[in-house]
Protein backbone atom coordinates (compact mmCIF):
# COMPACT_ATOMS: atom_id res chain seq x y z
CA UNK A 1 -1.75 18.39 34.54
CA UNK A 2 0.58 16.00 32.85
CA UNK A 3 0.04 13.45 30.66
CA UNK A 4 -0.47 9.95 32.00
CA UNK A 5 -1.84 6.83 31.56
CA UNK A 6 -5.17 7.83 32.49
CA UNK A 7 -4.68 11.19 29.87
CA UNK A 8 -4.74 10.52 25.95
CA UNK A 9 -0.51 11.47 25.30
CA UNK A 10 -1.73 11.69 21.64
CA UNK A 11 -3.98 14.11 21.83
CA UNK A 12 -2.37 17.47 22.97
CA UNK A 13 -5.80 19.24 23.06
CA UNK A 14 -6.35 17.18 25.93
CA UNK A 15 -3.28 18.61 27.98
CA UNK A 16 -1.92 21.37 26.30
CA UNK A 17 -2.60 25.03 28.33
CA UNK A 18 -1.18 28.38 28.98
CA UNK A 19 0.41 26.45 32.59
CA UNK A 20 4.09 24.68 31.32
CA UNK A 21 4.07 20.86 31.30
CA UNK A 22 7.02 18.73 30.57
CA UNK A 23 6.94 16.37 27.71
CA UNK A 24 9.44 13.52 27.44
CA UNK A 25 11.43 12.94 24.29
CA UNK A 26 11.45 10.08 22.15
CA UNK A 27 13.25 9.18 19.35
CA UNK A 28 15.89 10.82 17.24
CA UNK A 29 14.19 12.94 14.43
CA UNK A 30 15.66 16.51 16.12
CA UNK A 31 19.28 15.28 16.79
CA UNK A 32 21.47 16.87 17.65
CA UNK A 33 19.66 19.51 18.91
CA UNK A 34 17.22 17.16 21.17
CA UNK A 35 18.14 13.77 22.35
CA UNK A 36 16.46 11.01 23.15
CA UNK A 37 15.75 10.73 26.99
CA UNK A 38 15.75 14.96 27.10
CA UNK A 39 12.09 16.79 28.20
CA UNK A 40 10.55 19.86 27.01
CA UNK A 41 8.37 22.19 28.57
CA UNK A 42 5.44 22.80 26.31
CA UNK A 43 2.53 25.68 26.95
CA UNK A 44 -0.71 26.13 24.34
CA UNK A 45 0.83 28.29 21.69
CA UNK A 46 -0.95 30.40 18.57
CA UNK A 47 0.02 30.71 15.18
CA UNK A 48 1.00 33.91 15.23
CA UNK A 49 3.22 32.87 18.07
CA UNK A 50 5.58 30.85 16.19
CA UNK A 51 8.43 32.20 14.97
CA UNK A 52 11.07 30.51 12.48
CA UNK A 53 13.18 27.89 14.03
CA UNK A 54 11.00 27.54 16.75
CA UNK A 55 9.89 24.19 18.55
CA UNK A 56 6.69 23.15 17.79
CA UNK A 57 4.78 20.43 19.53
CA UNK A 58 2.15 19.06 17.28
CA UNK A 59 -0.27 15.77 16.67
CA UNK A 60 0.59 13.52 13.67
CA UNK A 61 -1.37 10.59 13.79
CA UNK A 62 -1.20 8.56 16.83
CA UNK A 63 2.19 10.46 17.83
CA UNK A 64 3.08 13.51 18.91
CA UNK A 65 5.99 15.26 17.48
CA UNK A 66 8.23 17.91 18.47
CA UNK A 67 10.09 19.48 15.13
CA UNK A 68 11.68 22.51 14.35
CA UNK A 69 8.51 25.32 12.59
CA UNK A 70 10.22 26.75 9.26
CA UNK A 71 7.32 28.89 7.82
CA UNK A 72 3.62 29.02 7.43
CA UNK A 73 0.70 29.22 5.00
CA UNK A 74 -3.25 30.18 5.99
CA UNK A 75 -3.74 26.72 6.20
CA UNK A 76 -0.54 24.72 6.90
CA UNK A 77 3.07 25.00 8.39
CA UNK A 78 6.27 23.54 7.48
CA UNK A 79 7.98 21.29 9.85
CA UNK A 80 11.68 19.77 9.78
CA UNK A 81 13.05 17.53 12.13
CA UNK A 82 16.52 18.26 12.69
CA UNK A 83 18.49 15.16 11.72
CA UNK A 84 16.05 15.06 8.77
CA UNK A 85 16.76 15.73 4.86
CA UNK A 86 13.67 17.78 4.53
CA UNK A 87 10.60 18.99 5.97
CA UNK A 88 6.91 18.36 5.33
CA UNK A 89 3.88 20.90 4.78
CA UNK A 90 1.06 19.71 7.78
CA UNK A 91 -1.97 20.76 8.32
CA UNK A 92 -2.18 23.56 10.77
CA UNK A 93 -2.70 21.37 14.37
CA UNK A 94 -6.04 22.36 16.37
CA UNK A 95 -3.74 22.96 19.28
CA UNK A 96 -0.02 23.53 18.57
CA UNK A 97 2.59 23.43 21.68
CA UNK A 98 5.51 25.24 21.91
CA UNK A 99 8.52 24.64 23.50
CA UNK A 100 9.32 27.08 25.91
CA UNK A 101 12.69 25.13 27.73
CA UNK A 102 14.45 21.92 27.34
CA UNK A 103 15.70 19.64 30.49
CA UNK A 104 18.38 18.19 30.33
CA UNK A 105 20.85 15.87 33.02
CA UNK A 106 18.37 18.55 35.37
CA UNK A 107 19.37 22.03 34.22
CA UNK A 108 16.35 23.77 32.55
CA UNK A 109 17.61 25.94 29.58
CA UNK A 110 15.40 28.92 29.28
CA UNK A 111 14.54 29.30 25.63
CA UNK A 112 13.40 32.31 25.46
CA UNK A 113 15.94 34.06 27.36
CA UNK A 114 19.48 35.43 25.23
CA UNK A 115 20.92 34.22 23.16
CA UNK A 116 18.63 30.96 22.15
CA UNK A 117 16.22 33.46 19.98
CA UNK A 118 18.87 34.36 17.94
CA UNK A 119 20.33 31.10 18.07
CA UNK A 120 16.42 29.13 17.20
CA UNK A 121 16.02 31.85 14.25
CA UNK A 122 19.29 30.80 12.47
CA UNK A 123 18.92 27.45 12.92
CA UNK A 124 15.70 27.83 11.61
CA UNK A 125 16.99 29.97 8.36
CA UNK A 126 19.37 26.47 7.50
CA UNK A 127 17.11 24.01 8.04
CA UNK A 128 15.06 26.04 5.40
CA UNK A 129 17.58 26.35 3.18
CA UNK A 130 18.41 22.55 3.70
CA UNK A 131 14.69 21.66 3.35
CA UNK A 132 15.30 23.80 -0.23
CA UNK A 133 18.46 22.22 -1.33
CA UNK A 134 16.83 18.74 -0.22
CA UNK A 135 14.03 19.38 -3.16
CA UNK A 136 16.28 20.80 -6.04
CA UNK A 137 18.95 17.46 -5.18
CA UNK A 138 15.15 15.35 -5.53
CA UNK A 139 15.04 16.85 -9.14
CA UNK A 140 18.79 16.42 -10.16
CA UNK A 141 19.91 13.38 -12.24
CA UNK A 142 21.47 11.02 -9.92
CA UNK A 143 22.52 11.38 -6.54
CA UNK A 144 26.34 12.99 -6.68
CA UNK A 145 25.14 16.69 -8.01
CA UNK A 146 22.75 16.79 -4.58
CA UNK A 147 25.37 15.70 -2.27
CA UNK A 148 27.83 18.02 -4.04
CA UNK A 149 25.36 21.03 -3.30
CA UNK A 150 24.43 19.50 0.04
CA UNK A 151 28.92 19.18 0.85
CA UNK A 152 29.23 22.64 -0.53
CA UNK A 153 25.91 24.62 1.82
CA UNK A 154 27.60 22.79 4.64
CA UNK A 155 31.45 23.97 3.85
CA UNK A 156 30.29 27.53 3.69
CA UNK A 157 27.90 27.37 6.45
CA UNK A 158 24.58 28.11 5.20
CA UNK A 159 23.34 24.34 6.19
CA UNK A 160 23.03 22.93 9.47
CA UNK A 161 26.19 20.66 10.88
């Protein structure tokens, strides 16, 4: 099944299953990793499926997002979108997605096939760290100490870009 006009988009519980279905992207919150006019193939995951840096597919709201899953509590998971400073603790959705490929210009990329696990987990271990470095540059005086940090993590590789 994929999600139409007739189906309720926002509402994942509606078309979310252990059968793949292609989601298009919108928007530009997980660039450069996903751009806008890409699709994902999404299947009914668990929370104990989820590892860090993995693509979640998740209802906030009206919208459904796809961001990057950076850890977890009992009750709620952090979330980052790429291109963002930091990420924000959600509830845990009823039914996550995750994103299994991406499409795009036609080729499927497999990402669950070497070396994209590797390649998810480390992205997810900087966007953590960014998501940290974003919070200690909220409680600095001023905003040139926070970039400083933020110039530095990305000179010696422990941020993302």
């Amino acid at each position: 099944m994929t999600p139409s006009e007739k189906t309720s988009f926002s509402d994942p519980a509606v078309w979310l299953s252990d059968k793949p279905i292609i989601v298009p992207v919108r928007g530009t919150s997980m660039a450069p990793f996903l751009k806008d006019g890409d699709r994902v193939e999404v299947t009914l995951g668990e929370r104990s499926s989820f590892g860090r840096g993995d693509l979640i597919l998740f209802q906030r709201g009206e919208d459904v997002v796809v961001h990057r899953f950076l850890a977890s509590e009992s009750d709620r998971l952090l979330e980052k979108g790429d291109a963002q400073a930091r990420g924000n603790w959600s509830a845990w959705p009823r039914c996550p997605g995750l994103v299994v490929a991406l499409w795009r210009e036609g080729d499927r990329t497999d990402l669950a096939r070497s070396p994209w696990p590797e390649q998810m987990a480390a992205l997810g271990r900087k966007h953590l760290r960014a998501h940290r470095l974003a919070l200690l540059s909220e409680r600095l005086p001023g905003a040139l100490p926070g970039r400083i940090l933020h110039r530095l993590g990305r000179l010696f590789g422990l941020l993302p870009g």
